[in-house]
C-alpha atoms as a PDB file:
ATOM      1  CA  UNK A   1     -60.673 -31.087 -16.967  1.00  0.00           C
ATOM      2  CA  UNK A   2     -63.965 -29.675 -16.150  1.00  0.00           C
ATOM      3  CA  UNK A   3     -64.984 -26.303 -15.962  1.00  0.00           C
ATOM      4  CA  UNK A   4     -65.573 -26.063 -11.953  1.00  0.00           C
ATOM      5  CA  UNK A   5     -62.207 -27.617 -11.553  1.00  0.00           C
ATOM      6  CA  UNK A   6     -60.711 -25.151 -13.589  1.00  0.00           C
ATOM      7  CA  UNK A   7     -62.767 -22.154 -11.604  1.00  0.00           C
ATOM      8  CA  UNK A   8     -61.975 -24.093  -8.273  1.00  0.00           C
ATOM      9  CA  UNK A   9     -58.611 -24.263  -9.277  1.00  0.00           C
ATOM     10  CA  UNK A  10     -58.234 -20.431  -9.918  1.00  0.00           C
ATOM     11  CA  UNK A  11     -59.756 -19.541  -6.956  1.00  0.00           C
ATOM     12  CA  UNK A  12     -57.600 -21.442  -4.868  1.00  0.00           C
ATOM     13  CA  UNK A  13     -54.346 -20.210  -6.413  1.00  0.00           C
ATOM     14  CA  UNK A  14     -55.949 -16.551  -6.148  1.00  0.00           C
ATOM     15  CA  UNK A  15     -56.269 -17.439  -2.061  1.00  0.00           C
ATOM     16  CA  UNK A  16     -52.519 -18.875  -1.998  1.00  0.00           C
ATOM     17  CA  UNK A  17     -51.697 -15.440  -3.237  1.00  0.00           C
ATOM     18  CA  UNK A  18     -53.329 -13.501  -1.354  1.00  0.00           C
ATOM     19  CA  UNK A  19     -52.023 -15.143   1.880  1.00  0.00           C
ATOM     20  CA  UNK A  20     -48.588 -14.829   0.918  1.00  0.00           C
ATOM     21  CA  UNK A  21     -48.972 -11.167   0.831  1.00  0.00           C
ATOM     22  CA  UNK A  22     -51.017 -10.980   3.763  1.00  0.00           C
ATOM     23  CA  UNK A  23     -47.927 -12.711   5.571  1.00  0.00           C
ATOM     24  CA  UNK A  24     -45.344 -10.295   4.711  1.00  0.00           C
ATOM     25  CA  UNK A  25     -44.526  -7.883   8.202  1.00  0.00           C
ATOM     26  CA  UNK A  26     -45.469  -4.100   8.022  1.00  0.00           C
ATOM     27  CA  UNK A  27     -42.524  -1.672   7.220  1.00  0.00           C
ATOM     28  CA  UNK A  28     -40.364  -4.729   6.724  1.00  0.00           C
ATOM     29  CA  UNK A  29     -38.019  -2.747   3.999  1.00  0.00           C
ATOM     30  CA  UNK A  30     -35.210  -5.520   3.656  1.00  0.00           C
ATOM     31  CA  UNK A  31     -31.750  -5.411   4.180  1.00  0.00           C
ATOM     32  CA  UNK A  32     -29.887  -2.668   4.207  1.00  0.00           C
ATOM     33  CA  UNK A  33     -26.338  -1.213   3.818  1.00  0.00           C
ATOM     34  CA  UNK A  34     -23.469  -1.369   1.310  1.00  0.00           C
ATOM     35  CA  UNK A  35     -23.962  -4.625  -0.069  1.00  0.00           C
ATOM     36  CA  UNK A  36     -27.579  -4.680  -0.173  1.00  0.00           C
ATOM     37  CA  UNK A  37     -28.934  -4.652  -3.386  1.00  0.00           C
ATOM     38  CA  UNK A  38     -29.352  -1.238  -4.863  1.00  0.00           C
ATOM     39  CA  UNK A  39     -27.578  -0.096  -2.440  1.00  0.00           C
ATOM     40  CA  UNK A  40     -24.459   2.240  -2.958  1.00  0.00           C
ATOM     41  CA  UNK A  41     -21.853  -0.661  -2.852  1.00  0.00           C
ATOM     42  CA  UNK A  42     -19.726   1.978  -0.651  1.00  0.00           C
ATOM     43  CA  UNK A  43     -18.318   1.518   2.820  1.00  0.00           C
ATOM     44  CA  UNK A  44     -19.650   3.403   5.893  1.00  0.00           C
ATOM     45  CA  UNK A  45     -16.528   5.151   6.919  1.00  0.00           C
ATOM     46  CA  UNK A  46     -13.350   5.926   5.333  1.00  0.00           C
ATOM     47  CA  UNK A  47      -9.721   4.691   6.901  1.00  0.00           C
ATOM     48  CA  UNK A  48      -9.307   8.644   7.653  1.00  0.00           C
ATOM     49  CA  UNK A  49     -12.719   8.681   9.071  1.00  0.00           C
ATOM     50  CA  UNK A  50     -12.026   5.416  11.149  1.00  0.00           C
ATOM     51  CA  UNK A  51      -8.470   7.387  12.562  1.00  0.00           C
ATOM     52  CA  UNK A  52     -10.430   9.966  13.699  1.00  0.00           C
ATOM     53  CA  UNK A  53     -12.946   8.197  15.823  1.00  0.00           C
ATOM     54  CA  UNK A  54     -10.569   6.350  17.392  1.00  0.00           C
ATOM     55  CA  UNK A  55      -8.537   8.944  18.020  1.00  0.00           C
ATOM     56  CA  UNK A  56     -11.494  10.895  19.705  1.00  0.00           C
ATOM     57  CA  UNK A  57     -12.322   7.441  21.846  1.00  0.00           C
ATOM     58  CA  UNK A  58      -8.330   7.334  22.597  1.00  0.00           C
ATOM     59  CA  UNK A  59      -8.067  11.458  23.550  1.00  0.00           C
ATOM     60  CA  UNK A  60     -11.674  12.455  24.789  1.00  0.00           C
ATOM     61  CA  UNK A  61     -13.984   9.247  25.798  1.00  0.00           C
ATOM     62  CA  UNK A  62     -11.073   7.498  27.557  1.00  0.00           C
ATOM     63  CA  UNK A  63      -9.920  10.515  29.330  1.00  0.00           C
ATOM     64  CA  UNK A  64     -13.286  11.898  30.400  1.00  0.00           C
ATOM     65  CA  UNK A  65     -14.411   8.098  31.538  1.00  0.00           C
ATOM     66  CA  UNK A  66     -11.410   7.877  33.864  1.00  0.00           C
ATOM     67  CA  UNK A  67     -11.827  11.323  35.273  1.00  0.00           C
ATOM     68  CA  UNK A  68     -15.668  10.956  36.014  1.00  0.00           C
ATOM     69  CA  UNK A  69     -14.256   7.817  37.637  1.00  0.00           C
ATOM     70  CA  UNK A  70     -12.031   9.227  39.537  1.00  0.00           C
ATOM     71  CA  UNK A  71     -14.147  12.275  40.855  1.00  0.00           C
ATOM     72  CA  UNK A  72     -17.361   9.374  41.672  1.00  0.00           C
ATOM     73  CA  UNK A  73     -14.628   7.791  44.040  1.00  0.00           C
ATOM     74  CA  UNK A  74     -13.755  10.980  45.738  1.00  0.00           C
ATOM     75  CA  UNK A  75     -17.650  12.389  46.272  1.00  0.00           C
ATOM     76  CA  UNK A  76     -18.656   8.512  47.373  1.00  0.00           C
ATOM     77  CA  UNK A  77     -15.539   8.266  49.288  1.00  0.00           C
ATOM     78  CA  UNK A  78     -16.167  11.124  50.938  1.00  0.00           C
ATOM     79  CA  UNK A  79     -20.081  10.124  52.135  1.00  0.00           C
ATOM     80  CA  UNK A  80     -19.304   6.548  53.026  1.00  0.00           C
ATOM     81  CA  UNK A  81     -17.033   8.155  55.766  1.00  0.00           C
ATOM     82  CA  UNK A  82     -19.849  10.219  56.580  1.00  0.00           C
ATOM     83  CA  UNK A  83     -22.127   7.463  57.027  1.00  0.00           C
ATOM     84  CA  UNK A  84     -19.146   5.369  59.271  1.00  0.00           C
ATOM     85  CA  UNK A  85     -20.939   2.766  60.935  1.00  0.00           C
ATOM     86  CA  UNK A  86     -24.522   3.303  59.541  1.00  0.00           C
ATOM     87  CA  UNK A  87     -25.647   0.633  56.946  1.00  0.00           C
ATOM     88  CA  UNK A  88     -25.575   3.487  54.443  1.00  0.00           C
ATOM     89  CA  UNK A  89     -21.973   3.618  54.215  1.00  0.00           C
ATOM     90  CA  UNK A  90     -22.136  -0.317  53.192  1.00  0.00           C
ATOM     91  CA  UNK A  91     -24.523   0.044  50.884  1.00  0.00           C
ATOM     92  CA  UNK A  92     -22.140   3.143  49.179  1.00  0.00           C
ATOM     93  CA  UNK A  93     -19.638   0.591  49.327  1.00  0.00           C
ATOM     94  CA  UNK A  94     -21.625  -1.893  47.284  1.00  0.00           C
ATOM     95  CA  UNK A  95     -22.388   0.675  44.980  1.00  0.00           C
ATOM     96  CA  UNK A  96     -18.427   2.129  44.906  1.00  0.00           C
ATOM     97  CA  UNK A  97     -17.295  -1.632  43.634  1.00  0.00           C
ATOM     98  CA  UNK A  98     -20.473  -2.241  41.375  1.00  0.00           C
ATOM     99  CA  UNK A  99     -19.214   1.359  40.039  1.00  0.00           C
ATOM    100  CA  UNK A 100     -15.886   0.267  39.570  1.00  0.00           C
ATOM    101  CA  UNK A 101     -16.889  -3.159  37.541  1.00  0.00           C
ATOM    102  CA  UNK A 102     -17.889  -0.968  35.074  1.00  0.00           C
ATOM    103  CA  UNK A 103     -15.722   1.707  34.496  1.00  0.00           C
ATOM    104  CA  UNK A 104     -13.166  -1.237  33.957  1.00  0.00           C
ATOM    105  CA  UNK A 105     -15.771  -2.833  31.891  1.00  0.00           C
ATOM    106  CA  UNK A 106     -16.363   0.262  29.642  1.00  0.00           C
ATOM    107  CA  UNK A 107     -12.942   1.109  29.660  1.00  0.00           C
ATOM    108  CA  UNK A 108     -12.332  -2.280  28.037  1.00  0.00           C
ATOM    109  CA  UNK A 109     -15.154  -1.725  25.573  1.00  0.00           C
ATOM    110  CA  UNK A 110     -13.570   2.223  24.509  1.00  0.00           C
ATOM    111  CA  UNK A 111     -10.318   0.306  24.346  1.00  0.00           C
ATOM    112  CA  UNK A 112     -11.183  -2.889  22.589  1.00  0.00           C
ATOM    113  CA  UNK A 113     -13.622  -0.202  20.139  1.00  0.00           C
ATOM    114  CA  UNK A 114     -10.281   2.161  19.439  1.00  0.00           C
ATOM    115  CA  UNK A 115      -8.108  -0.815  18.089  1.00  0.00           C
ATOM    116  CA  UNK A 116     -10.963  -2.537  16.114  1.00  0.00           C
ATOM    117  CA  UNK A 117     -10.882   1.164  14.145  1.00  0.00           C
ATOM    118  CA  UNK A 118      -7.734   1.038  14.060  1.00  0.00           C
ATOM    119  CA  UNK A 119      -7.413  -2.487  12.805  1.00  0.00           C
ATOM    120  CA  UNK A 120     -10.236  -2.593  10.382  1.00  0.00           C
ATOM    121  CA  UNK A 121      -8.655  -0.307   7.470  1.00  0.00           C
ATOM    122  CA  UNK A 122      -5.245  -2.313   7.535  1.00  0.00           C
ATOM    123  CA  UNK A 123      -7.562  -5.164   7.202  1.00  0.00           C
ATOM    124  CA  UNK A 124      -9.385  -4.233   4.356  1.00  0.00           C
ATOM    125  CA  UNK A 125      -6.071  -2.619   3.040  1.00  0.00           C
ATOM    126  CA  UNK A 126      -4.402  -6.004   3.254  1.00  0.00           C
ATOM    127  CA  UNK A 127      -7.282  -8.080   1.899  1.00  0.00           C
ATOM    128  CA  UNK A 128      -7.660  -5.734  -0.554  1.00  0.00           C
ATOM    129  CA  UNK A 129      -3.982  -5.939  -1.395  1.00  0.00           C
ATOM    130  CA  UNK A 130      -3.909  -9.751  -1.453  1.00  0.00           C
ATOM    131  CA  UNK A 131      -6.618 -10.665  -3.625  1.00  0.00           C
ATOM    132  CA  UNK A 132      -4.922  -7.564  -6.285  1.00  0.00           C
ATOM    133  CA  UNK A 133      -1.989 -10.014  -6.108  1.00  0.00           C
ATOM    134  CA  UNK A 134      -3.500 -13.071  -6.743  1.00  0.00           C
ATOM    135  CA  UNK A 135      -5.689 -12.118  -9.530  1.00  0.00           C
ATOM    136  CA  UNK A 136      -2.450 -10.685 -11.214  1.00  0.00           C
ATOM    137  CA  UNK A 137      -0.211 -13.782 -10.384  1.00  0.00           C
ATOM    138  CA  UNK A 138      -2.752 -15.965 -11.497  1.00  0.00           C
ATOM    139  CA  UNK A 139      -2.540 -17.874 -14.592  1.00  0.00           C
ATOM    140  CA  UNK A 140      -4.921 -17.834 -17.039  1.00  0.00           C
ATOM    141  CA  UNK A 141      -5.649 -20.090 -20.343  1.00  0.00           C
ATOM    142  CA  UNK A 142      -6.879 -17.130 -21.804  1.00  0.00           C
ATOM    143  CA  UNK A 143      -3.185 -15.059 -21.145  1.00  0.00           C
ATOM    144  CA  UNK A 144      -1.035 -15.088 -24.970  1.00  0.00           C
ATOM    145  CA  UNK A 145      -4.364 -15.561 -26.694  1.00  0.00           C
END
């Protein structure tokens, strides 16, 4: 191998190099979260942590949403009767059942949010419990040794 291969050779790798870490994105920091490596290896939220947020989305947000509802209807109610005949009242109308599509769709959301809370530590309770069983039920070579 000559020399100017050799120096041709180096320089080129040194390039390759170079554009690898010219290709890597700004503030890009890598994943994140429990299971991320270095990372604390411990859950977000705690089962008693998970009860309480979804009993604040079952006794506050769901309450609150239906009553802010409920007074909207009234107050639009109220003007499209006002407007009787006018295209304004239509167009409150329009609005009144675009309104209503989502309140049901948010109430859906708070609802289908409160069980997932709800569900997620008797989840992790009964996977948890599950694979404890198995590793004890399991049968080893290595068990009498």
């Amino acid at each position: 191998m000559s020399v100017e291969f050799g120096q041709e050779w180096d320089r080129a790798h040194a390039d390759a190099a170079d554009r690898q870490v010219n290709m890597r994105l700004n503030g890009a920091t890598g994943p994140t979260g429990p299971f991320a490596p270095g990372g604390s290896g411990d859950f977000a939220s705690t089962p008693a942590e998970k009860k309480a947020a979804a009993g604040t989305i079952e006794t506050e947000l769901e309450p609150g949403t239906k009553k802010a509802s409920a007074h909207a209807d009234q107050d639009t109610a109220t003007a499209q009767k006002a407007f009787d005949g006018w295209e304004t009242a239509h167009g409150l109308k329009t609005v009144t059942d675009t309104w209503h599509q989502q309140v049901k769709a948010l109430m859906g959301r708070l609802s289908g949010e409160k069980n997932s809370l709800r569900g997620a530590s008797s989840l992790f309770t009964r996977n948890d419990t599950g694979l404890g069983d198995q590793f004890l039920t399991s049968q080893s070579k290595l068990n009498g040794l």
